[in-house]
N, C-alpha and C. Protein backbone atom coordinates (compact mmCIF):
# COMPACT_ATOMS: atom_id res chain seq x y z
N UNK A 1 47.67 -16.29 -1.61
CA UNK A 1 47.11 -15.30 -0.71
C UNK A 1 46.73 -14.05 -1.50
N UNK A 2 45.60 -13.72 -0.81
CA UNK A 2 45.48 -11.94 -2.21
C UNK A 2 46.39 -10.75 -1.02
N UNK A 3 46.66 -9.74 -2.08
CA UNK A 3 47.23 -8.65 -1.70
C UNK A 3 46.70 -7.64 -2.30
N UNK A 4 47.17 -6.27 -2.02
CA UNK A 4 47.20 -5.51 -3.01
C UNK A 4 47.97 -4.09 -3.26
N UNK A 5 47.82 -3.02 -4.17
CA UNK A 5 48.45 -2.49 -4.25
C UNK A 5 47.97 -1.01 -4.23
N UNK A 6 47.90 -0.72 -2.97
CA UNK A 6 46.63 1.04 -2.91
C UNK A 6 47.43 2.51 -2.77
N UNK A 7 46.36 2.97 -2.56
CA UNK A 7 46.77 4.55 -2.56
C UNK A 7 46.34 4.74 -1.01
N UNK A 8 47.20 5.20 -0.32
CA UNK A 8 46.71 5.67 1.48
C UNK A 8 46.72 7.58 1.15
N UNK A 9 46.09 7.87 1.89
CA UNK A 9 45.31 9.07 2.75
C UNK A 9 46.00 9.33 3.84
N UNK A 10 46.54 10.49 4.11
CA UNK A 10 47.08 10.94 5.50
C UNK A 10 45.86 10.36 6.40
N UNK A 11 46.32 10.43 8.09
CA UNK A 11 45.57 10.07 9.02
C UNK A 11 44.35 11.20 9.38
N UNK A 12 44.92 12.34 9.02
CA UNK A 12 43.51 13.66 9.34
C UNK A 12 42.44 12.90 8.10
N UNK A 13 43.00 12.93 7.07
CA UNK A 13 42.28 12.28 6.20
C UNK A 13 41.44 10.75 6.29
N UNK A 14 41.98 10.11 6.56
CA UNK A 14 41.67 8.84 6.90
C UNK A 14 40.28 9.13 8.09
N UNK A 15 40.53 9.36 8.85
CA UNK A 15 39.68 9.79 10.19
C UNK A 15 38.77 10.97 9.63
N UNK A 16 38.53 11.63 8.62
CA UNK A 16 37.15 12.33 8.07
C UNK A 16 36.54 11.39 7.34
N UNK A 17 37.10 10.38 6.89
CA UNK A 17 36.66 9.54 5.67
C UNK A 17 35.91 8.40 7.21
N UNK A 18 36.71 7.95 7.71
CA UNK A 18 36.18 7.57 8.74
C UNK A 18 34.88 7.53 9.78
N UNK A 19 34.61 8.89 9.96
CA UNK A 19 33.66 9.34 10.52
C UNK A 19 32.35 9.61 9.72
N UNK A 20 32.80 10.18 8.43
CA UNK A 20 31.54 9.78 6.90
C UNK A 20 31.02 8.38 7.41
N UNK A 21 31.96 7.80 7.31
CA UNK A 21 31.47 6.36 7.22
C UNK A 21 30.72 6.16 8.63
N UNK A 22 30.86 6.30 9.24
CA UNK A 22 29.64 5.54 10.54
C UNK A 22 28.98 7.01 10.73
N UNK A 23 28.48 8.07 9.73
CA UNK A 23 27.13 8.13 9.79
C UNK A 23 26.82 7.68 8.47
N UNK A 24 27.20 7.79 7.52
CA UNK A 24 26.42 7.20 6.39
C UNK A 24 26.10 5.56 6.56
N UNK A 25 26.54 4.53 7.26
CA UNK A 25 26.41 3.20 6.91
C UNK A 25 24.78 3.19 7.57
N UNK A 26 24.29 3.82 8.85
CA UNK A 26 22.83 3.00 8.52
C UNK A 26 22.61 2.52 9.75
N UNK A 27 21.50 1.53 9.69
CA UNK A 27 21.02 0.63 11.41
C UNK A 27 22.02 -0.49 11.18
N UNK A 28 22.22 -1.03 9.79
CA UNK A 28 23.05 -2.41 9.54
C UNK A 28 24.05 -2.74 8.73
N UNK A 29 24.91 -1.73 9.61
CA UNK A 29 26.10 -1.73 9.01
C UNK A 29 27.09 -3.39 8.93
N UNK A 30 27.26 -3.92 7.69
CA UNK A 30 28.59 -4.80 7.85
C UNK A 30 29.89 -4.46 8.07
N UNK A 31 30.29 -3.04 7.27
CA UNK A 31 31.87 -3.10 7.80
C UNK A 31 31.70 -1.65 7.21
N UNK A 32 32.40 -0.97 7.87
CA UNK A 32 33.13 0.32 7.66
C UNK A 32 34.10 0.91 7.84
N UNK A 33 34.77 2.11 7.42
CA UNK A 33 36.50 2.12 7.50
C UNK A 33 36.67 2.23 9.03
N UNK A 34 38.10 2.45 9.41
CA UNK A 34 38.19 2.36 10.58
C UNK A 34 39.72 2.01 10.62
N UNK A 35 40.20 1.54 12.14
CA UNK A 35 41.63 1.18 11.72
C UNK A 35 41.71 -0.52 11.69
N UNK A 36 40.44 -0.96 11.46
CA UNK A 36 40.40 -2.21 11.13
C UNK A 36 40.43 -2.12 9.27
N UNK A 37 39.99 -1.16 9.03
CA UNK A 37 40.14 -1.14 7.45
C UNK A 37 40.50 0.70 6.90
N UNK A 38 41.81 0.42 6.87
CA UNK A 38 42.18 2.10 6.43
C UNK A 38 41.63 2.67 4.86
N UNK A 39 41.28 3.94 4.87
CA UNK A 39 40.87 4.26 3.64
C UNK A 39 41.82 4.03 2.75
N UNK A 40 41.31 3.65 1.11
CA UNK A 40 42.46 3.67 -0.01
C UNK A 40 41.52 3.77 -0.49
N UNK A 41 42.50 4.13 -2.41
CA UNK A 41 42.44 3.54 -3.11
C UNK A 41 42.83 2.77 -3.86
N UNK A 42 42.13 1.78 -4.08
CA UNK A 42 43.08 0.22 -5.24
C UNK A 42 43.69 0.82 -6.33
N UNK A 43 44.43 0.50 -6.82
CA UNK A 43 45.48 0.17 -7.73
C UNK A 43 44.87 -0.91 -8.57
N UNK A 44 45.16 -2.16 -7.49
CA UNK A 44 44.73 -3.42 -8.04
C UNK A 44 45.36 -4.30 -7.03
N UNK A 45 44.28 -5.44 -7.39
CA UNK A 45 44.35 -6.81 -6.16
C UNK A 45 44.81 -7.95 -6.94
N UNK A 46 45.31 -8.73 -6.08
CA UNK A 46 45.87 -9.94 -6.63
C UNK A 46 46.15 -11.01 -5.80
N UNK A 47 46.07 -12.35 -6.35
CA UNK A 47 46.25 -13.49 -5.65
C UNK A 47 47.78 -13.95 -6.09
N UNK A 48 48.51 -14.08 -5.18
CA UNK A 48 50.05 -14.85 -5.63
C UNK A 48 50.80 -15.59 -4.15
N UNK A 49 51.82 -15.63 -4.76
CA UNK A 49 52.13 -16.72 -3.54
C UNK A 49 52.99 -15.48 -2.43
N UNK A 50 53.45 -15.21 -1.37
CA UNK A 50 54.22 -14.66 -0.41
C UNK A 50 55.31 -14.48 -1.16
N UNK A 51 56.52 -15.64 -1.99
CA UNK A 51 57.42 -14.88 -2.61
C UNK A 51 57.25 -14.22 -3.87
N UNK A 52 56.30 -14.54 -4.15
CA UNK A 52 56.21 -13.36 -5.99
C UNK A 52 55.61 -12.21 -5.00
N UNK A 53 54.72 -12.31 -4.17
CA UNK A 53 54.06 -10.72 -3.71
C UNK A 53 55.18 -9.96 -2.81
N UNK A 54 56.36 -10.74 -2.48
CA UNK A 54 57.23 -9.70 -2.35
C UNK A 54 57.99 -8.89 -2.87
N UNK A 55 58.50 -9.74 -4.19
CA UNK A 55 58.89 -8.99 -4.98
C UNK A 55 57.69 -7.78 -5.75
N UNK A 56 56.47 -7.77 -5.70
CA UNK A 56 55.92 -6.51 -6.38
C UNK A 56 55.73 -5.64 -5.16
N UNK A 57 56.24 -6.08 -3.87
CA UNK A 57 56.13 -5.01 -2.67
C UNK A 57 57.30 -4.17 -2.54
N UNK A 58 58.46 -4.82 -3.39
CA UNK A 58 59.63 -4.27 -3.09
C UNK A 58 59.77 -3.22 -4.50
N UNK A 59 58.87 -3.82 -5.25
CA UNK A 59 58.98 -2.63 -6.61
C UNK A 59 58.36 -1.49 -5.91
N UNK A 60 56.98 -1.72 -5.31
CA UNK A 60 56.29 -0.71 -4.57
C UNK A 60 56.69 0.32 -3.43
N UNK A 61 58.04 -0.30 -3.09
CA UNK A 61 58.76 0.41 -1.96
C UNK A 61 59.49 1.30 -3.11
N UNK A 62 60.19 0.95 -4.03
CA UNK A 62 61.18 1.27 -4.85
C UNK A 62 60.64 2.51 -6.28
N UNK A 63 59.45 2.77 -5.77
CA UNK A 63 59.15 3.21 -7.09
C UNK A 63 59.08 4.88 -6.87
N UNK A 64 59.58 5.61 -8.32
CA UNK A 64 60.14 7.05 -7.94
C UNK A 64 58.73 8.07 -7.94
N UNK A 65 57.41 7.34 -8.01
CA UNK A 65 56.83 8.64 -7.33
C UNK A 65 55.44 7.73 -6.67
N UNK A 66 56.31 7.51 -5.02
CA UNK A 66 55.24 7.06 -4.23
C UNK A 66 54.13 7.83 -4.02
N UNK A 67 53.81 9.42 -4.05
CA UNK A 67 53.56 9.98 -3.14
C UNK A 67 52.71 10.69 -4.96
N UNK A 68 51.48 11.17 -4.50
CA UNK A 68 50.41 11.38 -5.83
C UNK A 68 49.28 12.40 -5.25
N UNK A 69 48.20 12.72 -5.91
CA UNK A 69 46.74 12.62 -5.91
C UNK A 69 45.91 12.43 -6.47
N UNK A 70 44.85 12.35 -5.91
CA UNK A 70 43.52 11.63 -6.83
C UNK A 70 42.31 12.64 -6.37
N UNK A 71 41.42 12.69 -7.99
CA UNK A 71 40.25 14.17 -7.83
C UNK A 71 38.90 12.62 -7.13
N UNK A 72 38.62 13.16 -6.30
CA UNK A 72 37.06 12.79 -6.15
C UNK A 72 36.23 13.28 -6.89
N UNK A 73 35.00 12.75 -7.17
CA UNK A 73 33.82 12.84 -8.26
C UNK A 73 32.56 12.65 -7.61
N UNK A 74 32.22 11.87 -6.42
CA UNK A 74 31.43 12.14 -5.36
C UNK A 74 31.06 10.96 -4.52
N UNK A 75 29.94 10.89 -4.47
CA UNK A 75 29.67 9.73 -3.33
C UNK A 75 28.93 8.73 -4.32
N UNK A 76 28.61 7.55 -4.27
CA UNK A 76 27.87 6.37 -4.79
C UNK A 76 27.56 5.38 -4.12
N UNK A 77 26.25 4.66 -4.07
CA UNK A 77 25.91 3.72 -3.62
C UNK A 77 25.68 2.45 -4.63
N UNK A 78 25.73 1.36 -4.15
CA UNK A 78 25.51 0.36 -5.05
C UNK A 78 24.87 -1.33 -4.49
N UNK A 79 24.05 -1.39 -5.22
CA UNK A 79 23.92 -2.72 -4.44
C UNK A 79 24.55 -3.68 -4.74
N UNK A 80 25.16 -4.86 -3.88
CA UNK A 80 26.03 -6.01 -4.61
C UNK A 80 25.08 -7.31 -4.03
N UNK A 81 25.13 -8.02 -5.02
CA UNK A 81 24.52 -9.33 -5.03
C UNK A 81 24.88 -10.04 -4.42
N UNK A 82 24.63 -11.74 -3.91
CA UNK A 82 25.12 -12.13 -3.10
C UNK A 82 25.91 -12.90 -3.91
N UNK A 83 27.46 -13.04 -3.34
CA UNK A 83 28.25 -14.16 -4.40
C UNK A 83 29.03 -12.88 -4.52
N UNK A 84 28.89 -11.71 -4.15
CA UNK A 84 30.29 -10.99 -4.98
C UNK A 84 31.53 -11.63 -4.04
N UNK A 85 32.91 -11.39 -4.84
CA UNK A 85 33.99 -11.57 -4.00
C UNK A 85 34.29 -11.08 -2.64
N UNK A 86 34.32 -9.82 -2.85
CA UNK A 86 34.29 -8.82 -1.17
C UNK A 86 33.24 -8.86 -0.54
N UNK A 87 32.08 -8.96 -0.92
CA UNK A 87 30.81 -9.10 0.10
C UNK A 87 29.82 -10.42 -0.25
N UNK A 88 30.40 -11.41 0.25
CA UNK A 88 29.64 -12.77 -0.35
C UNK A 88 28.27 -12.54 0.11
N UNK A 89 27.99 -12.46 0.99
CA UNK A 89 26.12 -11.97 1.55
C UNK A 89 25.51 -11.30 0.76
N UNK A 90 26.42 -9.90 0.06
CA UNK A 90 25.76 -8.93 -0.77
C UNK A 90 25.88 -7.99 0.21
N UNK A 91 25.17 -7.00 -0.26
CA UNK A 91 24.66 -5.29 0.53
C UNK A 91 24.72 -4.67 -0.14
N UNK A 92 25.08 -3.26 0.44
CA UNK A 92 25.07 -1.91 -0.25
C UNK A 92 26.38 -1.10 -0.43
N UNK A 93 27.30 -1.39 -1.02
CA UNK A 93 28.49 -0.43 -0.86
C UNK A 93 28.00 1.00 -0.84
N UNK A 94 28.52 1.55 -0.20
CA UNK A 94 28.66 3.25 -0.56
C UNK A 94 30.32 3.26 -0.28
N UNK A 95 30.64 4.73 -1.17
CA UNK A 95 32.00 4.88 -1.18
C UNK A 95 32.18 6.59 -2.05
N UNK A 96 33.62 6.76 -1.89
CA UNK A 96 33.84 8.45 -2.44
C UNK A 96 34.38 7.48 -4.02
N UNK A 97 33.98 8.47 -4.65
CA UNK A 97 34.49 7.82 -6.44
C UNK A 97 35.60 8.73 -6.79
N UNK A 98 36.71 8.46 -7.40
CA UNK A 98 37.71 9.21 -7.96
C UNK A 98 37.84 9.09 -9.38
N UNK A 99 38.01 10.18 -9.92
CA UNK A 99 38.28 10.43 -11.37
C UNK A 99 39.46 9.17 -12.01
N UNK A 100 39.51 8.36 -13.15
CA UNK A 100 40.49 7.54 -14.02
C UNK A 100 41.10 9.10 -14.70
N UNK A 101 41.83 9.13 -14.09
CA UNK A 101 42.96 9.95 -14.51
C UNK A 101 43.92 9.17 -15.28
N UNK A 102 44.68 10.35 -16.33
CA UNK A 102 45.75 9.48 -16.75
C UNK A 102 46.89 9.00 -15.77
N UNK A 103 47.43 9.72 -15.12
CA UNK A 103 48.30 9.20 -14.03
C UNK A 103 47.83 7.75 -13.29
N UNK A 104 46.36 7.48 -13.17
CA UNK A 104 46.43 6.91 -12.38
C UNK A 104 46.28 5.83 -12.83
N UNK A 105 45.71 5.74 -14.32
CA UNK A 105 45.39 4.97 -15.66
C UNK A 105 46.62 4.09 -15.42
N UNK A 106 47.71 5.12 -15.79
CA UNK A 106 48.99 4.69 -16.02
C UNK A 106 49.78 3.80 -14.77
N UNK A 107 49.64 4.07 -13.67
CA UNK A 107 49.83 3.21 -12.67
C UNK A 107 49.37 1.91 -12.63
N UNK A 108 47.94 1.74 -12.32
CA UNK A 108 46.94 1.26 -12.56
C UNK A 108 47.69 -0.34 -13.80
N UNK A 109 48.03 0.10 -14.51
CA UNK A 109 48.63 -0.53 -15.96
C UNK A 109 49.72 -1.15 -15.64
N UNK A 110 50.85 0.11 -14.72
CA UNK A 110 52.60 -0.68 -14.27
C UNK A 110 52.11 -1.91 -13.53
N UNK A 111 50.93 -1.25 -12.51
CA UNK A 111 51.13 -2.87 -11.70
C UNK A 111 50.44 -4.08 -12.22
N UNK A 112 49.84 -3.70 -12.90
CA UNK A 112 49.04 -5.09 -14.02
C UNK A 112 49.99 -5.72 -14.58
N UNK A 113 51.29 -5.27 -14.92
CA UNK A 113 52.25 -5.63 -15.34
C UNK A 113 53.12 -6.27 -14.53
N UNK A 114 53.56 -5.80 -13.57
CA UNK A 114 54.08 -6.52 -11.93
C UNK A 114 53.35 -7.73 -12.09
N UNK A 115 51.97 -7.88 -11.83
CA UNK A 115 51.44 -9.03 -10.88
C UNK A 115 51.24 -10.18 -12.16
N UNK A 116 51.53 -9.33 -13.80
CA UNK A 116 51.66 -10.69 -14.73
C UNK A 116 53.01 -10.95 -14.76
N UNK A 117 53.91 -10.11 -14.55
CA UNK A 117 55.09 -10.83 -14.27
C UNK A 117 55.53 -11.62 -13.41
N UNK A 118 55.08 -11.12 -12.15
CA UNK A 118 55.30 -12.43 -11.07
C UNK A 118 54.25 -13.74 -11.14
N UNK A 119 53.49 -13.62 -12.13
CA UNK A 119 52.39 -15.07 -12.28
C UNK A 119 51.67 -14.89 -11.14
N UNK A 120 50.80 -13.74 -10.84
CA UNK A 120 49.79 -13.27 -10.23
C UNK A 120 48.88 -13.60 -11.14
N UNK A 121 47.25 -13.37 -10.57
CA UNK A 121 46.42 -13.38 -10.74
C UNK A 121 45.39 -12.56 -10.28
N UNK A 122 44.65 -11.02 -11.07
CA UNK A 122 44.46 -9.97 -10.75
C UNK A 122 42.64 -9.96 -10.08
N UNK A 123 42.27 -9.82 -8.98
CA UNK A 123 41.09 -9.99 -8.50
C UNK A 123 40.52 -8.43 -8.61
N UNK A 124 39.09 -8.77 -8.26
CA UNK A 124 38.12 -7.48 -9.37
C UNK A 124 38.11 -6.82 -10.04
N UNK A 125 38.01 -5.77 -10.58
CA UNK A 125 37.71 -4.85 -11.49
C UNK A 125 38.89 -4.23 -11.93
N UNK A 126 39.57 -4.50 -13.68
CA UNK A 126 41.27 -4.11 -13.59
C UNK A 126 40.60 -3.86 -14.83
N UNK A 127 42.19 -3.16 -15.88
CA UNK A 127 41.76 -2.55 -17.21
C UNK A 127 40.76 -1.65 -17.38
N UNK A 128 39.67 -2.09 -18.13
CA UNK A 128 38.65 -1.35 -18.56
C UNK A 128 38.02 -0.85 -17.59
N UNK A 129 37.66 -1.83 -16.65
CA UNK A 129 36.83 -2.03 -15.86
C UNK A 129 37.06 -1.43 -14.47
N UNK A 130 38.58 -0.94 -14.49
CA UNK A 130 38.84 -0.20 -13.29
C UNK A 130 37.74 0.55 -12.98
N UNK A 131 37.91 0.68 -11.72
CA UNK A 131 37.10 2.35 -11.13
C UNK A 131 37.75 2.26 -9.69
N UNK A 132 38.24 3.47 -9.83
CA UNK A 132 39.23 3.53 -8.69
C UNK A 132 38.42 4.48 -7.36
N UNK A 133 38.18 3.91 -5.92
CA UNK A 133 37.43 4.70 -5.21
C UNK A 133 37.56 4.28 -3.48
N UNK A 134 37.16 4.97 -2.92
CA UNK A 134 37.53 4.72 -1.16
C UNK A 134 35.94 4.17 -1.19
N UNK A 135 36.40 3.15 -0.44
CA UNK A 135 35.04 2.29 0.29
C UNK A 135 35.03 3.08 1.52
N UNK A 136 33.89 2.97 1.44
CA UNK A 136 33.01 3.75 3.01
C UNK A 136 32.79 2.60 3.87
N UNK A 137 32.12 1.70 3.15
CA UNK A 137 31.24 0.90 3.69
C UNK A 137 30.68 0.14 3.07
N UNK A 138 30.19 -1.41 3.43
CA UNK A 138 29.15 -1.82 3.19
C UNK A 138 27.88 -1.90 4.62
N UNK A 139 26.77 -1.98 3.92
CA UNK A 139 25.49 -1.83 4.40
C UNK A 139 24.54 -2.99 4.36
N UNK A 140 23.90 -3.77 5.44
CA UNK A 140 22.67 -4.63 4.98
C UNK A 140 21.43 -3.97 5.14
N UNK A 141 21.63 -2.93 5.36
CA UNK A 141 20.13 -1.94 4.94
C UNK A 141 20.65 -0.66 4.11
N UNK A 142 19.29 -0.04 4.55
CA UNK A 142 20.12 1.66 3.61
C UNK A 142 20.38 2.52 4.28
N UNK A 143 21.97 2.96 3.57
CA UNK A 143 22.61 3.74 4.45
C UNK A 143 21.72 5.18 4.14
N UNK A 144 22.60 5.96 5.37
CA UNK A 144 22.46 7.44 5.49
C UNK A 144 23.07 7.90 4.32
N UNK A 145 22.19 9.07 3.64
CA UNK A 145 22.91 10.08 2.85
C UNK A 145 23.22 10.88 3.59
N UNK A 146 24.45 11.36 3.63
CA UNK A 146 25.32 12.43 4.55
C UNK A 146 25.00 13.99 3.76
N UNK A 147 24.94 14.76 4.62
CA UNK A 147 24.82 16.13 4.61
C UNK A 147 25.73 16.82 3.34
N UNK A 148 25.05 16.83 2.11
CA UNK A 148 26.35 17.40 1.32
C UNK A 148 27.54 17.85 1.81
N UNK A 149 27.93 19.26 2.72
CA UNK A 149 29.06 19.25 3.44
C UNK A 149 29.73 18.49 4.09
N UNK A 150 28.90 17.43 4.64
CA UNK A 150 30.19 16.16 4.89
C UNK A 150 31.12 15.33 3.48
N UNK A 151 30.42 15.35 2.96
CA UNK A 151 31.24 14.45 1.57
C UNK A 151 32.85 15.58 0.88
N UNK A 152 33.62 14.63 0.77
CA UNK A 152 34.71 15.68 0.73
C UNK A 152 34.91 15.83 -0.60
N UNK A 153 35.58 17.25 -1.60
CA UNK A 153 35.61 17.52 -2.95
C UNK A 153 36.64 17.95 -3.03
N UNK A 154 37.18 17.50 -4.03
CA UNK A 154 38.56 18.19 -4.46
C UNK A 154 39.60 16.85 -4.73
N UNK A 155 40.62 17.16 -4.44
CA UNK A 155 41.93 16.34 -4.09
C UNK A 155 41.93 15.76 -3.27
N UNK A 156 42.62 14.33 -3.31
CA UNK A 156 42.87 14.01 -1.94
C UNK A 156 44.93 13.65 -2.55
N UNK A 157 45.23 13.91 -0.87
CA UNK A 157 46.97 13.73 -1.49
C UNK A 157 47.14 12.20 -0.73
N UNK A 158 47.59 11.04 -1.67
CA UNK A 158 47.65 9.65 -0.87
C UNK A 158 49.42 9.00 -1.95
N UNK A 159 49.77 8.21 -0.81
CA UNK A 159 51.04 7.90 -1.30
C UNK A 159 50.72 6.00 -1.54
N UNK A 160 51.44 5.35 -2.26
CA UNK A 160 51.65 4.11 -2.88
C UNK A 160 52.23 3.05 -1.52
N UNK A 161 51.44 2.31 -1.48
CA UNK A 161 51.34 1.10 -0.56
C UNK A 161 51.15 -0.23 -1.04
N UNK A 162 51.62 -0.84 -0.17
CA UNK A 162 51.40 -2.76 -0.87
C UNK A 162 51.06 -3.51 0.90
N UNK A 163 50.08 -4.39 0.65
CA UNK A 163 49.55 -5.05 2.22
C UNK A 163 48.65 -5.91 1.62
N UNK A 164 48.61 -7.11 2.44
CA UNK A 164 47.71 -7.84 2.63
C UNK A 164 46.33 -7.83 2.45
N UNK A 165 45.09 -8.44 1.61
CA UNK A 165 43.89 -8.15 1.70
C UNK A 165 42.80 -9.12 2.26
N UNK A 166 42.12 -8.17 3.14
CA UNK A 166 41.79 -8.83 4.05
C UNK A 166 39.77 -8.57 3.74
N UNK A 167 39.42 -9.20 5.09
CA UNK A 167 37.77 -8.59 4.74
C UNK A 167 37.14 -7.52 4.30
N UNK A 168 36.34 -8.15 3.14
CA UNK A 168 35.59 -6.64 2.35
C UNK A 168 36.58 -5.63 1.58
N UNK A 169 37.62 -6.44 1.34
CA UNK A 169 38.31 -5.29 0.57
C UNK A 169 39.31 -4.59 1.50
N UNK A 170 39.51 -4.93 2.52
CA UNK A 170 40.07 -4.30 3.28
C UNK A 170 41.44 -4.18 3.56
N UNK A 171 42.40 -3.39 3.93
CA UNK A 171 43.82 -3.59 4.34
C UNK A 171 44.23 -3.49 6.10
N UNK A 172 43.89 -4.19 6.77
CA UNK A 172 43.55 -4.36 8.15
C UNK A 172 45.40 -3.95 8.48
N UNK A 173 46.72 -4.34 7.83
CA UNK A 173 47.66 -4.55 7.96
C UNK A 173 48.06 -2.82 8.05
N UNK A 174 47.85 -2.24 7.37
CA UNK A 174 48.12 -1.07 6.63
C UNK A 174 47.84 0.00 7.76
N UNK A 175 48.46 0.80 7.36
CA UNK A 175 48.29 2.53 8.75
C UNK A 175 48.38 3.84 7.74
N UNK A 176 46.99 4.73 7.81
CA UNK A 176 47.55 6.14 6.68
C UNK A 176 48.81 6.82 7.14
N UNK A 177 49.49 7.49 6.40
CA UNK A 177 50.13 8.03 6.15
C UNK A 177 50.01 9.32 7.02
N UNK A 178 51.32 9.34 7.57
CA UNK A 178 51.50 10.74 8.42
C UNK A 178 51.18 10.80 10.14
């Protein structure tokens, strides 16, 4: 089963990120946040069985600094081909981008280490290739660019979570924080 291992957003938070999202997605929207899919950011995803992914849920409960932040860097769109993992059809992701910080580098790394210890197997973009960021949305047309003042800058404060992964990247299981 895949899982994974994110960063949550208080609920005031969650619900601005929220509302970005259904005006930026467009006439054809596929999926956008919501409490069918709470904002994060990944850590990292993984395929393992129910008892190895509990044990890296219980490290995740157990670990001495749940609670963090992450700088945003801005908004991005992207097109994905058809055949990607999270959006087999393809579309348009848009999403807020966050800075590879060392902190988060370093996280980022512990749980790469978790999910090779439990004989996981790490799904999309890990190591190098990280880029750590809140999905907005995907799109089968083109989305809205939102009003510079809607896009949010600065910090965001999000604490360490482990849940189930579900459509588009999503953590359907999961509730923000607060």
């Amino acid at each position: 089963m895949p899982y994974g291992v994110v960063l949550l957003p208080d609920r005031r938070t969650h619900d601005r990120l929220a509302r970005l999202a259904a005006v930026t997605v467009g006439p054809a929207p596929q999926n956008t946040l919501g409490d069918h899919a709470p904002a994060h950011v990944s850590v990292a995803h993984f395929e393992a069985d129910p008892e190895r992914a509990a044990g890296i849920a219980a490290r995740v409960a157990a670990h001495p600094a749940p609670a963090t932040s992450v700088k945003i860097i801005g908004l991005l769109y992207a097109v994905l081909p058809p055949g990607d993992y999270y959006v087999p059809r393809g579309g348009v992701y848009f999403g807020i981008e966050v800075v590879r910080r060392p902190a988060l580098d370093a996280l980022h790394t512990e749980v790469l280490g978790w999910i090779g210890e439990a004989g996981g197997s790490t799904l999309g973009a890990v190591g190098a290739d990280y880029r750590p960021h809140v999905t907005l949305g995907v799109s089968s047309g083109r989305p809205v660019l939102p009003e510079p003042a809607e896009v949010p800058v600065g910090e965001l404060d999000v604490t360490l979570a482990f849940g189930e992964l579900g459509p588009y990247g999503t953590f359907p299981g999961l509730r923000p924080t607060g």
